[in-house]
PDB file of N, CA and C in Angstrom:
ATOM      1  N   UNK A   1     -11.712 -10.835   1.833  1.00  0.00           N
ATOM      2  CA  UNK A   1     -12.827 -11.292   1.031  1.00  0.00           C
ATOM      3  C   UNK A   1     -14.115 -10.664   1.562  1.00  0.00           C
ATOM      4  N   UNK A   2     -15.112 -10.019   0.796  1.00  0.00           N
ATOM      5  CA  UNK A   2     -16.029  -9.647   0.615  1.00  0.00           C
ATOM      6  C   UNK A   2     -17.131 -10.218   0.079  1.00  0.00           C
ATOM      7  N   UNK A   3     -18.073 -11.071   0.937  1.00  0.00           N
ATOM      8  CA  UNK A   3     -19.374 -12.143   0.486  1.00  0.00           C
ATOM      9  C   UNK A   3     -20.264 -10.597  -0.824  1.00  0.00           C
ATOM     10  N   UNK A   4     -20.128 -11.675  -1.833  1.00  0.00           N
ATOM     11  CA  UNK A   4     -21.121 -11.366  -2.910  1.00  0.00           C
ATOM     12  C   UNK A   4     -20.161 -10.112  -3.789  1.00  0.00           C
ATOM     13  N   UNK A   5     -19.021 -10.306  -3.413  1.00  0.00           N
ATOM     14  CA  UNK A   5     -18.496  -8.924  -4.062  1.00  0.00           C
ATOM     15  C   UNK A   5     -17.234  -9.251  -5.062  1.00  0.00           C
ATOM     16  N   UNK A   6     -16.870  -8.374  -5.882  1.00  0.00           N
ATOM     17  CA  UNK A   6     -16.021  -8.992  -6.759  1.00  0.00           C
ATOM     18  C   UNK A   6     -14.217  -8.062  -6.929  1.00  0.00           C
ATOM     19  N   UNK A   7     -14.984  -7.430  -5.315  1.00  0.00           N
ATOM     20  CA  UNK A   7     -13.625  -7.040  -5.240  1.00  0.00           C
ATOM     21  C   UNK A   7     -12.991  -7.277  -3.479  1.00  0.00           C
ATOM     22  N   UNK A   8     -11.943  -7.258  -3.193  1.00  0.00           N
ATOM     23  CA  UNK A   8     -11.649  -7.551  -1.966  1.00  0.00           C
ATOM     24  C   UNK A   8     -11.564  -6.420  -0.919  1.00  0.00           C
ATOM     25  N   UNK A   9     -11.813  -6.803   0.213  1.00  0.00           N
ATOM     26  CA  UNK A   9     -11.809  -5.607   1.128  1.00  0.00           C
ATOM     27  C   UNK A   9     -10.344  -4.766   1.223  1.00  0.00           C
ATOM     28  N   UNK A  10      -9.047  -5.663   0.747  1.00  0.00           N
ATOM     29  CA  UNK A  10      -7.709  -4.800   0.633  1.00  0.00           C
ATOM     30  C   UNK A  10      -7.748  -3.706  -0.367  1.00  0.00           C
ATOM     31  N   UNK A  11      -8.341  -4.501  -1.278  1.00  0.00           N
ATOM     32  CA  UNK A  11      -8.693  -3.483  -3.068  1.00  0.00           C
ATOM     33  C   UNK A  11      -9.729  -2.339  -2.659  1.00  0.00           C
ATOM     34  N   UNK A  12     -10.341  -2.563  -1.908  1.00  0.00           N
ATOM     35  CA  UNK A  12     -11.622  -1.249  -1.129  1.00  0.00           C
ATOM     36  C   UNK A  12     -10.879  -0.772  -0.863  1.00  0.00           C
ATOM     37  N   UNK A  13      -9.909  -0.472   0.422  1.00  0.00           N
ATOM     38  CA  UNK A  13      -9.230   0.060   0.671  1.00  0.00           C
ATOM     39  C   UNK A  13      -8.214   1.004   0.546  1.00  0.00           C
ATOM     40  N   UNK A  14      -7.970   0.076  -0.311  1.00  0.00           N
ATOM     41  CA  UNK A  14      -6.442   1.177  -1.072  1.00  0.00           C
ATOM     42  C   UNK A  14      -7.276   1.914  -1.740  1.00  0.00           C
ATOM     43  N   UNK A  15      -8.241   1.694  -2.417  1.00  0.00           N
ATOM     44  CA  UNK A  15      -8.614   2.535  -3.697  1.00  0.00           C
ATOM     45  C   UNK A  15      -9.084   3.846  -2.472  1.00  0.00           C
ATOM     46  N   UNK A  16      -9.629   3.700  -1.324  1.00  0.00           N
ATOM     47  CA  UNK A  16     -10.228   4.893  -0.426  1.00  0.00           C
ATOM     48  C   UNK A  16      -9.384   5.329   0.115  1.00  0.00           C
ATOM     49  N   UNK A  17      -8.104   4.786   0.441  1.00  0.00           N
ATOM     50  CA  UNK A  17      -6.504   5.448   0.641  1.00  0.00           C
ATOM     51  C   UNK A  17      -6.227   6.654  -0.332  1.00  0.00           C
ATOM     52  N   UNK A  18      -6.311   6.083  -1.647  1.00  0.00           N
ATOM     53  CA  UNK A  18      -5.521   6.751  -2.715  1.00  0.00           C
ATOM     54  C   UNK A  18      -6.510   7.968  -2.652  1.00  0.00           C
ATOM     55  N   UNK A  19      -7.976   7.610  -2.501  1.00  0.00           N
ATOM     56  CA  UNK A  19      -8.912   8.850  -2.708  1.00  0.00           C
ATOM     57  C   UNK A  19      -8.772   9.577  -1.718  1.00  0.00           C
ATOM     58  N   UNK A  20      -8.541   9.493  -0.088  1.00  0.00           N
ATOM     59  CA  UNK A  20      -8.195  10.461   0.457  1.00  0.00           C
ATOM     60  C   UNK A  20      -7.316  10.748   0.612  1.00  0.00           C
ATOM     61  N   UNK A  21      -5.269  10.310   0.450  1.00  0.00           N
ATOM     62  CA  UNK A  21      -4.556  10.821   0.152  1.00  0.00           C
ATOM     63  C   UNK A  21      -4.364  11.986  -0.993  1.00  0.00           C
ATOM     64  N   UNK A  22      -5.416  12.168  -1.519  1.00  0.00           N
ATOM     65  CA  UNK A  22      -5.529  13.749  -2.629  1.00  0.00           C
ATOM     66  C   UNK A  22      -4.550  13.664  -3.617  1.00  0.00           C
ATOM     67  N   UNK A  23      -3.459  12.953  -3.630  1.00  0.00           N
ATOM     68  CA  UNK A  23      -2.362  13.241  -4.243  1.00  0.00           C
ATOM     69  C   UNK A  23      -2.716  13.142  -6.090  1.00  0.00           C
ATOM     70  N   UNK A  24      -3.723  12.613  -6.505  1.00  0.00           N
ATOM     71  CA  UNK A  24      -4.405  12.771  -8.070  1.00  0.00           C
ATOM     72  C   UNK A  24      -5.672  12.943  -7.620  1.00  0.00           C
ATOM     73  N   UNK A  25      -5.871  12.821  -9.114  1.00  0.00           N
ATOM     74  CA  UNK A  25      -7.824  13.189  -8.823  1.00  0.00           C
ATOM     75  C   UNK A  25      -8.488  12.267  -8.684  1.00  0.00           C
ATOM     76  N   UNK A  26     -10.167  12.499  -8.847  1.00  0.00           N
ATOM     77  CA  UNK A  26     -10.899  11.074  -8.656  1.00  0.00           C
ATOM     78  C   UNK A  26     -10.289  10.351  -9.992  1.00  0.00           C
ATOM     79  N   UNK A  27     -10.599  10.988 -10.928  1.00  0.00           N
ATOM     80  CA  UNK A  27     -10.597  10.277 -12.022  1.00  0.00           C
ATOM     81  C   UNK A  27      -9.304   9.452 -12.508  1.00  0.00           C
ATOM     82  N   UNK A  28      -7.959  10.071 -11.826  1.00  0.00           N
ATOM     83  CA  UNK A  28      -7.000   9.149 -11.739  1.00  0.00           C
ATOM     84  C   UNK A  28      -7.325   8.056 -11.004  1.00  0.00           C
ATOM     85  N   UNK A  29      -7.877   7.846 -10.013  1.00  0.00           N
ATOM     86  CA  UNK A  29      -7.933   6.993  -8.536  1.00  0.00           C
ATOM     87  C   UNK A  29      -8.928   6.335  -9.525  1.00  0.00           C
ATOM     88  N   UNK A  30      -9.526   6.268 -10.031  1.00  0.00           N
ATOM     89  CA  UNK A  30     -10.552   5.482 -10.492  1.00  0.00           C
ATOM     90  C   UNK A  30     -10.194   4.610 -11.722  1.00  0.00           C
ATOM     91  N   UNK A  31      -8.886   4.952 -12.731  1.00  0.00           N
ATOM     92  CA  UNK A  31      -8.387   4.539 -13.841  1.00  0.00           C
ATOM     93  C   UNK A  31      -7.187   3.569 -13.152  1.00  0.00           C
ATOM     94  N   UNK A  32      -6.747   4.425 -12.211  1.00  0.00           N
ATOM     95  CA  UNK A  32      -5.605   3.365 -11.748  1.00  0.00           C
ATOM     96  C   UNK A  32      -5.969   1.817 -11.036  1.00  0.00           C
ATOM     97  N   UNK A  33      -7.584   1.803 -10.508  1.00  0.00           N
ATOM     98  CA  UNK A  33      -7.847   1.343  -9.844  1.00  0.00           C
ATOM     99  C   UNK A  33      -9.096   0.006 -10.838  1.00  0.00           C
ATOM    100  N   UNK A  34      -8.914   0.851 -11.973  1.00  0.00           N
ATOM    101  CA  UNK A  34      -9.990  -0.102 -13.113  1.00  0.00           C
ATOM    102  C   UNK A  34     -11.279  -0.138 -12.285  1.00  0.00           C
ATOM    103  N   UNK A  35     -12.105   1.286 -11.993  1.00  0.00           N
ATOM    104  CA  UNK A  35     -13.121   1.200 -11.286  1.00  0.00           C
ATOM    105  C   UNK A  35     -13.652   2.348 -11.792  1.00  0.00           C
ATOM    106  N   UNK A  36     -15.153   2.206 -11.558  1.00  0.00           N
ATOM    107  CA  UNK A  36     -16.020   3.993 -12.261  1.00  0.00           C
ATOM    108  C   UNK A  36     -15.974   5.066 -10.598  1.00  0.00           C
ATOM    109  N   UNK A  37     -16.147   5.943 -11.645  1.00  0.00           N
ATOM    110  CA  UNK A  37     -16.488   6.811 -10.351  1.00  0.00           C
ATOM    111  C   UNK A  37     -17.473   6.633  -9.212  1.00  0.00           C
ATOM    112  N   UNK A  38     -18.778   6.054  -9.980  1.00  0.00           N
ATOM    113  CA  UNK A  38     -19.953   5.804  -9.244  1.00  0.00           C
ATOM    114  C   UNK A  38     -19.472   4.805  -8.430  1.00  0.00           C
ATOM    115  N   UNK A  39     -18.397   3.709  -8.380  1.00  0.00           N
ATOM    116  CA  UNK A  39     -17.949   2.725  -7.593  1.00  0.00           C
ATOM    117  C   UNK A  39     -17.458   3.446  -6.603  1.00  0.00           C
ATOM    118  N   UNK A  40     -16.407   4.151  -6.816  1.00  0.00           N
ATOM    119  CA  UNK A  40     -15.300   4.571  -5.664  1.00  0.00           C
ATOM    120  C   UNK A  40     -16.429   5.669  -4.495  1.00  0.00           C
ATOM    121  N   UNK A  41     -17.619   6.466  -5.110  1.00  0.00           N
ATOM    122  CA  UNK A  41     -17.878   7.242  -4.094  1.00  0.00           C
ATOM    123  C   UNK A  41     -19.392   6.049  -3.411  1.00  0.00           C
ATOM    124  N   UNK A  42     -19.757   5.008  -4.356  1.00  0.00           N
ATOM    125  CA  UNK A  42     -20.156   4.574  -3.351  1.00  0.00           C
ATOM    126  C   UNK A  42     -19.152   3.761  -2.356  1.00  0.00           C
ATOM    127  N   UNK A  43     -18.631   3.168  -2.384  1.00  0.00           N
ATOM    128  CA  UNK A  43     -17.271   2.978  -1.219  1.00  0.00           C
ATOM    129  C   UNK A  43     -17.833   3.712  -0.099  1.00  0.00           C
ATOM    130  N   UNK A  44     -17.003   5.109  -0.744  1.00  0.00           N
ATOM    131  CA  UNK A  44     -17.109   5.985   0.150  1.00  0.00           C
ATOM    132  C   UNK A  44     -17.806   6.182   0.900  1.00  0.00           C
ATOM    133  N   UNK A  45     -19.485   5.807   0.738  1.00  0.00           N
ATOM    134  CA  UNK A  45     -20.396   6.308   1.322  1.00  0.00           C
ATOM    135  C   UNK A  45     -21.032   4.986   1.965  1.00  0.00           C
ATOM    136  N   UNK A  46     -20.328   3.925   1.853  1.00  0.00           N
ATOM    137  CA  UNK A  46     -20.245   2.770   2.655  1.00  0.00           C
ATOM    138  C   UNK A  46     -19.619   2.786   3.736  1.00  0.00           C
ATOM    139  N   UNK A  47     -18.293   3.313   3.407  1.00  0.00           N
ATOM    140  CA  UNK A  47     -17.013   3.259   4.187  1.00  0.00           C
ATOM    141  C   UNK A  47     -17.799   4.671   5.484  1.00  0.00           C
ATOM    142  N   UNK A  48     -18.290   5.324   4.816  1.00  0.00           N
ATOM    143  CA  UNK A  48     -18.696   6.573   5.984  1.00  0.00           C
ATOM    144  C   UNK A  48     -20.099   5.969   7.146  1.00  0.00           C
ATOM    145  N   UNK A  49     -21.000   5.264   6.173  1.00  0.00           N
ATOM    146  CA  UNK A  49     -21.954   4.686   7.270  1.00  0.00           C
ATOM    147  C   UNK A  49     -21.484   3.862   8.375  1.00  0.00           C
ATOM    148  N   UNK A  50     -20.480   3.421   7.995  1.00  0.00           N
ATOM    149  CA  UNK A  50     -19.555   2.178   8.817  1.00  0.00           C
ATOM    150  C   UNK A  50     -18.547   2.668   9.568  1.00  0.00           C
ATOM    151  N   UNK A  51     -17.757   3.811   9.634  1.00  0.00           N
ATOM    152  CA  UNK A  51     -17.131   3.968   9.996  1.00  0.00           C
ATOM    153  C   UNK A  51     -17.156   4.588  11.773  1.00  0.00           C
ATOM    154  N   UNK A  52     -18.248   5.039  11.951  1.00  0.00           N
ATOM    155  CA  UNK A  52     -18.562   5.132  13.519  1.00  0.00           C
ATOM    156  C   UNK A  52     -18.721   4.061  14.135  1.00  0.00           C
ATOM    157  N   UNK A  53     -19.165   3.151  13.669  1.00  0.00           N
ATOM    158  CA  UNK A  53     -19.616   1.833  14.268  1.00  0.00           C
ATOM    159  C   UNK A  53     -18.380   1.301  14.302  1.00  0.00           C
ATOM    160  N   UNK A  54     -17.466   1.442  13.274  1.00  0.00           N
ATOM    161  CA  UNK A  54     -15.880   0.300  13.431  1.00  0.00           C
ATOM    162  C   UNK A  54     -15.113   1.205  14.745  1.00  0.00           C
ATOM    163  N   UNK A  55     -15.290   2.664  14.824  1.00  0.00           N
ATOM    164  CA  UNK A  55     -14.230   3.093  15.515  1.00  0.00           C
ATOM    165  C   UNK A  55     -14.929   2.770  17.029  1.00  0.00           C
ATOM    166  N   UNK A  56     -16.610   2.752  17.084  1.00  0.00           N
ATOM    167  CA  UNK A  56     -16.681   2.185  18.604  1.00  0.00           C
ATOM    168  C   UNK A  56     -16.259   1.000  18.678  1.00  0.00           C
ATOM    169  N   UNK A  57     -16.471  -0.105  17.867  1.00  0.00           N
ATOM    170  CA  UNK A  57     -15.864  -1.335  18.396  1.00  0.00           C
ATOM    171  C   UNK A  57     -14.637  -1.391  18.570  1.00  0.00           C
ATOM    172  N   UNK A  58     -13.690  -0.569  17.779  1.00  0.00           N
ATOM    173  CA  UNK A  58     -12.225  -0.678  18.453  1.00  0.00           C
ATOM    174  C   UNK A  58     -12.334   0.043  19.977  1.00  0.00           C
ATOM    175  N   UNK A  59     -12.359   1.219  20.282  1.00  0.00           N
ATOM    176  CA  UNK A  59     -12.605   1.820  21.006  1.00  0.00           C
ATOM    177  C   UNK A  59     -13.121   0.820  22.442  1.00  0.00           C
ATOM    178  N   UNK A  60     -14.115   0.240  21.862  1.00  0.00           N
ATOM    179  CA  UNK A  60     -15.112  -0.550  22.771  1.00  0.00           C
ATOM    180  C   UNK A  60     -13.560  -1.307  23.457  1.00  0.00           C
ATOM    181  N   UNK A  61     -12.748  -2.080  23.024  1.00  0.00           N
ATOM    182  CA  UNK A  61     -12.176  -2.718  23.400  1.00  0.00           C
ATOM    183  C   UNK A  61     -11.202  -1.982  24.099  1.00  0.00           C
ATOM    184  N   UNK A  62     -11.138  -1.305  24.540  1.00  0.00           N
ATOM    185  CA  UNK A  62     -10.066   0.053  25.677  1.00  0.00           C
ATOM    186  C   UNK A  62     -10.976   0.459  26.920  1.00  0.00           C
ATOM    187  N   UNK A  63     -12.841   0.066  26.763  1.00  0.00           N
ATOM    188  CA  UNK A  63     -12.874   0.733  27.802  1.00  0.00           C
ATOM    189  C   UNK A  63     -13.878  -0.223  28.315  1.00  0.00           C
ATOM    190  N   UNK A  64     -13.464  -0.587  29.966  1.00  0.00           N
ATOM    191  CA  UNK A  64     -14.122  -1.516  30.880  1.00  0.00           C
ATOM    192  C   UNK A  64     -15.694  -1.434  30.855  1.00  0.00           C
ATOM    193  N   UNK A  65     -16.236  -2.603  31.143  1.00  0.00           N
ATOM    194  CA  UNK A  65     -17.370  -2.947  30.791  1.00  0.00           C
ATOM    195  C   UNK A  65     -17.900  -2.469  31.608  1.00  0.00           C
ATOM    196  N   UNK A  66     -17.520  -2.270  32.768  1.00  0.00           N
ATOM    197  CA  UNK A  66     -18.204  -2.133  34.009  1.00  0.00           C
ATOM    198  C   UNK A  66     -17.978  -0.006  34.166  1.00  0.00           C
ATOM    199  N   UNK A  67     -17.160   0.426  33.494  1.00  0.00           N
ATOM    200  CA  UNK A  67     -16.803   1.849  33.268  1.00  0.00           C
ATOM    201  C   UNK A  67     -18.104   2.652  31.989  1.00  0.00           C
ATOM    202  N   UNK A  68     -18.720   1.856  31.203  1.00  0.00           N
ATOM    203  CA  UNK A  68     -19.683   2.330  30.217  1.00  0.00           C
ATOM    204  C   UNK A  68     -20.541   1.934  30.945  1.00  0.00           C
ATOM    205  N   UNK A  69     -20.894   0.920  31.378  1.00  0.00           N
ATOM    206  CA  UNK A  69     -22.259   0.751  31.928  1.00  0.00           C
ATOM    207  C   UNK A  69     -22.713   1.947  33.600  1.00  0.00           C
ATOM    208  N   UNK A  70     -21.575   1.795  34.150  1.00  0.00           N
ATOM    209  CA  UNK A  70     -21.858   3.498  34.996  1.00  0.00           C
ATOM    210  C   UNK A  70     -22.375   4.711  33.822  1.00  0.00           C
ATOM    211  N   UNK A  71     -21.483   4.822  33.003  1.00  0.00           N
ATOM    212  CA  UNK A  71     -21.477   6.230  32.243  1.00  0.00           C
ATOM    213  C   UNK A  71     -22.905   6.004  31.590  1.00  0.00           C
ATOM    214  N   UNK A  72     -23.033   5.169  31.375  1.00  0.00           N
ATOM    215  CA  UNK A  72     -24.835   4.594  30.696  1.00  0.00           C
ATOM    216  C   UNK A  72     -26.055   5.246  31.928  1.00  0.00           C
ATOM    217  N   UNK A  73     -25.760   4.484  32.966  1.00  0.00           N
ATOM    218  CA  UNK A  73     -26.695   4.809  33.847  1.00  0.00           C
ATOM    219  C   UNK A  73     -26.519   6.769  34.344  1.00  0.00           C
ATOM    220  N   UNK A  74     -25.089   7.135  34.416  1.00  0.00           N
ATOM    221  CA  UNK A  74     -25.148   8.424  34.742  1.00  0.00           C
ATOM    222  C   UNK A  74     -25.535   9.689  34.026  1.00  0.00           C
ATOM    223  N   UNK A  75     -25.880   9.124  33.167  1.00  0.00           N
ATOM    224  CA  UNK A  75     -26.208  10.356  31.646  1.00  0.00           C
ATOM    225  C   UNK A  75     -27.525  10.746  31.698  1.00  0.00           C
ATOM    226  N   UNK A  76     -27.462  12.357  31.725  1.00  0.00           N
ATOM    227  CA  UNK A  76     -28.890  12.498  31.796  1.00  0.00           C
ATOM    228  C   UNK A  76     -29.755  12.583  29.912  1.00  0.00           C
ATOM    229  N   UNK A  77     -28.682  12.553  29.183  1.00  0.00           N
ATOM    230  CA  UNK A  77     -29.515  12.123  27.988  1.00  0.00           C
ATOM    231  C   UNK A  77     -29.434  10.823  27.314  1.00  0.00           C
ATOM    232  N   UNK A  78     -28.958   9.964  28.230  1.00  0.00           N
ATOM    233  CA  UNK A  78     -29.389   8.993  27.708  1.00  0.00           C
ATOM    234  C   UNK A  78     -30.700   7.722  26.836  1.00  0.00           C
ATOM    235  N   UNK A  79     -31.758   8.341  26.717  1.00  0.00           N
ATOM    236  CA  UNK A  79     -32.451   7.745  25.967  1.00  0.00           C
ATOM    237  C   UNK A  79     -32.414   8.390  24.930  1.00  0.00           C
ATOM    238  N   UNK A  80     -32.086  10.086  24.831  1.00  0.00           N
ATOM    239  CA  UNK A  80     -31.791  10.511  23.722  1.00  0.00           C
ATOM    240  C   UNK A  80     -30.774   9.892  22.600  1.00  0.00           C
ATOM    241  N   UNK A  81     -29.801   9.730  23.249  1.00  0.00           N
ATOM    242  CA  UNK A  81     -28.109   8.829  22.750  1.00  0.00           C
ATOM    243  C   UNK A  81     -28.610   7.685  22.608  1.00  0.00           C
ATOM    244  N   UNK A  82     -29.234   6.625  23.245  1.00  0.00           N
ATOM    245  CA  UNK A  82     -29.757   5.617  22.675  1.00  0.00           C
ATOM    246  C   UNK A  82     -30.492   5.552  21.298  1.00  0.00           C
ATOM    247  N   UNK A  83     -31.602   6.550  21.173  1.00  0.00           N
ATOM    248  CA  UNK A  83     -32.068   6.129  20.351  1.00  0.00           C
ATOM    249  C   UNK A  83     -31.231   6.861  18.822  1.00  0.00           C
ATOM    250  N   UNK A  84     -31.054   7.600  18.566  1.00  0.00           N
ATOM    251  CA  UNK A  84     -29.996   8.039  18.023  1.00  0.00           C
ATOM    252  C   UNK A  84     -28.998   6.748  17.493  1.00  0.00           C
ATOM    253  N   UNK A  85     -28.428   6.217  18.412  1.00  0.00           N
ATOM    254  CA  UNK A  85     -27.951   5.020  18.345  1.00  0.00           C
ATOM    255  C   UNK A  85     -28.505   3.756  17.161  1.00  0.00           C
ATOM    256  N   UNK A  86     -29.203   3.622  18.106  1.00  0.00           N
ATOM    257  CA  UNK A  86     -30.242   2.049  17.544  1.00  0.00           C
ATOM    258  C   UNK A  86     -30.974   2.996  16.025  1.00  0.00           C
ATOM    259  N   UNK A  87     -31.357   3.851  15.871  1.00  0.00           N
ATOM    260  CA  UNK A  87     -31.823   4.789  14.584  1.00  0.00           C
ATOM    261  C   UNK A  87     -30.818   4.325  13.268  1.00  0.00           C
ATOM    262  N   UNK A  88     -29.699   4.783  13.723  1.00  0.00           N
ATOM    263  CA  UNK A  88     -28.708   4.645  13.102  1.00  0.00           C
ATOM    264  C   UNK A  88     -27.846   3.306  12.796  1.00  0.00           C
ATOM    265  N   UNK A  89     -27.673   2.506  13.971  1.00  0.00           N
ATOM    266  CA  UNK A  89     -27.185   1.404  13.076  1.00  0.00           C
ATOM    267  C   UNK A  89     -28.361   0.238  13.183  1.00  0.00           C
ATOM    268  N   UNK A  90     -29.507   0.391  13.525  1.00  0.00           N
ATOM    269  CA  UNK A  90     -30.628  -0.777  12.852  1.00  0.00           C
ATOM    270  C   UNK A  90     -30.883  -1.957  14.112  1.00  0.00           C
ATOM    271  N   UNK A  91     -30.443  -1.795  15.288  1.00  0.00           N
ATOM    272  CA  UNK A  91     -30.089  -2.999  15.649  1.00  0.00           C
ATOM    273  C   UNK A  91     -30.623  -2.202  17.557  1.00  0.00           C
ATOM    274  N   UNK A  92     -31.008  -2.856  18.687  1.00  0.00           N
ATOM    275  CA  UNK A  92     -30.726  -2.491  19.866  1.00  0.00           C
ATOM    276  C   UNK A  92     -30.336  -2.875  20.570  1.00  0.00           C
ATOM    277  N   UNK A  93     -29.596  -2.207  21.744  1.00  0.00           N
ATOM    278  CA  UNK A  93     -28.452  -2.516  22.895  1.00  0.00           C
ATOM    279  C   UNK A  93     -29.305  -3.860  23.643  1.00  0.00           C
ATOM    280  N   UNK A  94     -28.280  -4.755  23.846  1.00  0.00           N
ATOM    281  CA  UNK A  94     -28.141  -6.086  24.543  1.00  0.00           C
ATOM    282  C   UNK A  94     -29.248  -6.714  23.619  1.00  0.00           C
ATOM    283  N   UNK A  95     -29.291  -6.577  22.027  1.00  0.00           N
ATOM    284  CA  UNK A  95     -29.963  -7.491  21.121  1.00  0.00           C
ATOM    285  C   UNK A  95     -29.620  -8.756  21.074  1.00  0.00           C
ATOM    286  N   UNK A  96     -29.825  -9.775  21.116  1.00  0.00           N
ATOM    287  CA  UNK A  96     -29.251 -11.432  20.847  1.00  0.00           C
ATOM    288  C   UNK A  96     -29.485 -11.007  19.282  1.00  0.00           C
ATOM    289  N   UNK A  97     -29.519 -11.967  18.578  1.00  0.00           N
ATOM    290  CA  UNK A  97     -29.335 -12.051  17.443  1.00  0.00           C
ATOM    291  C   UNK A  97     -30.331 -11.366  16.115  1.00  0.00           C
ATOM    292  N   UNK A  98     -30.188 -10.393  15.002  1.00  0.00           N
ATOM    293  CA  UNK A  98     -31.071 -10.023  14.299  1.00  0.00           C
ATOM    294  C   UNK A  98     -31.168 -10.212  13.612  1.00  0.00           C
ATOM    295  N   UNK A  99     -32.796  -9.831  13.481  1.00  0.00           N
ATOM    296  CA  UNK A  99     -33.763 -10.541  12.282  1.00  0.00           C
ATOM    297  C   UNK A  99     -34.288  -9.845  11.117  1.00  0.00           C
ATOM    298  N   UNK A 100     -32.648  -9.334  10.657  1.00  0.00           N
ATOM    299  CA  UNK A 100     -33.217  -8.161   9.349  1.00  0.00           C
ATOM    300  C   UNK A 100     -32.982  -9.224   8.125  1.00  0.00           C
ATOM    301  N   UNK A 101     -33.544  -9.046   7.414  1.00  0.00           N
ATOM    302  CA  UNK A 101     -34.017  -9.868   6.099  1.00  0.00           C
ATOM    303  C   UNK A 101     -34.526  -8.730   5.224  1.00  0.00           C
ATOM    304  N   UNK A 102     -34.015  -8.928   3.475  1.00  0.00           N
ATOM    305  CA  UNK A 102     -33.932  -8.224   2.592  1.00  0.00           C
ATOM    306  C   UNK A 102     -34.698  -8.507   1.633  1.00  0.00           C
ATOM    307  N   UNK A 103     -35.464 -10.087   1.692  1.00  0.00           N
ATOM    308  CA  UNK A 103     -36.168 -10.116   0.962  1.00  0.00           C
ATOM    309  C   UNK A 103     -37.787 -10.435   1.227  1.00  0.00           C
ATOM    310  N   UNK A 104     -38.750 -10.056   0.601  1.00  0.00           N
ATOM    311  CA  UNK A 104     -40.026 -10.026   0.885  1.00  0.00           C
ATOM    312  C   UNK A 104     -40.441 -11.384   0.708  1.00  0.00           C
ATOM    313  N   UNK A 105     -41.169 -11.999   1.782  1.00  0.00           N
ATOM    314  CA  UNK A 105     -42.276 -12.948   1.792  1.00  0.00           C
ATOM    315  C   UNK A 105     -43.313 -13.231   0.296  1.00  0.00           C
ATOM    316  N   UNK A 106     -42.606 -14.495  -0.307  1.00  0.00           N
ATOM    317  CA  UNK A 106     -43.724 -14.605  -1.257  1.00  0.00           C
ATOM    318  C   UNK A 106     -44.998 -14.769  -1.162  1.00  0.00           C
ATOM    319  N   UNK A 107     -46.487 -14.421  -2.413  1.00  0.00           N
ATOM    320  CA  UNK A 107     -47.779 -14.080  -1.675  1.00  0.00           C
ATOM    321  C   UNK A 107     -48.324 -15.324  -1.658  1.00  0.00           C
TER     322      UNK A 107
END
């Protein structure tokens, strides 16, 4: 389940399976799937902003806490890689909780 969405994260899925398995075209993947094109490549371009961030958190979970935080301190570009970082997914290292909000303050 997907908050606010009217399709499920399994149904995301497959439909971005079928699109990168190649085996038809978009436009099959999109009929089989009772979806427009403009749906499936935004997916896609959901599924791509997200997808560095999902593979560190798996990742994250293979490598000792105490093994990144050396490699943190030993890097000589590290504020470069940081910010790069935090640029990209919105948020900064050892943040407690964030305060992004989408809608504007009425006047």
């Amino acid at each position: 389940m997907i908050p606010y969405s009217i399709y499920s994260l399994h149904f995301k899925l497959s439909a971005l399976i079928a699109y990168y398995e190649r085996d038809c075209t978009v436009a099959a993947v999109c009929e089989s799937f009772d979806i427009a094109v403009s749906t499936l490549y935004e997916w896609k371009k959901r599924m791509a902003l997200h997808k560095d961030l999902m593979i560190g958190v798996l990742l994250s979970q293979k490598t000792p806490s105490l093994d990144f935080l050396r490699r943190l301190l030993g890097s000589d570009d590290l504020s470069d890689e940081l910010r790069r970082f935090f640029h990209k997914h919105g948020f900064s290292f050892m943040q407690g909780a964030t305060a992004v909000t989408t809608r504007s303050n009425p006047p």
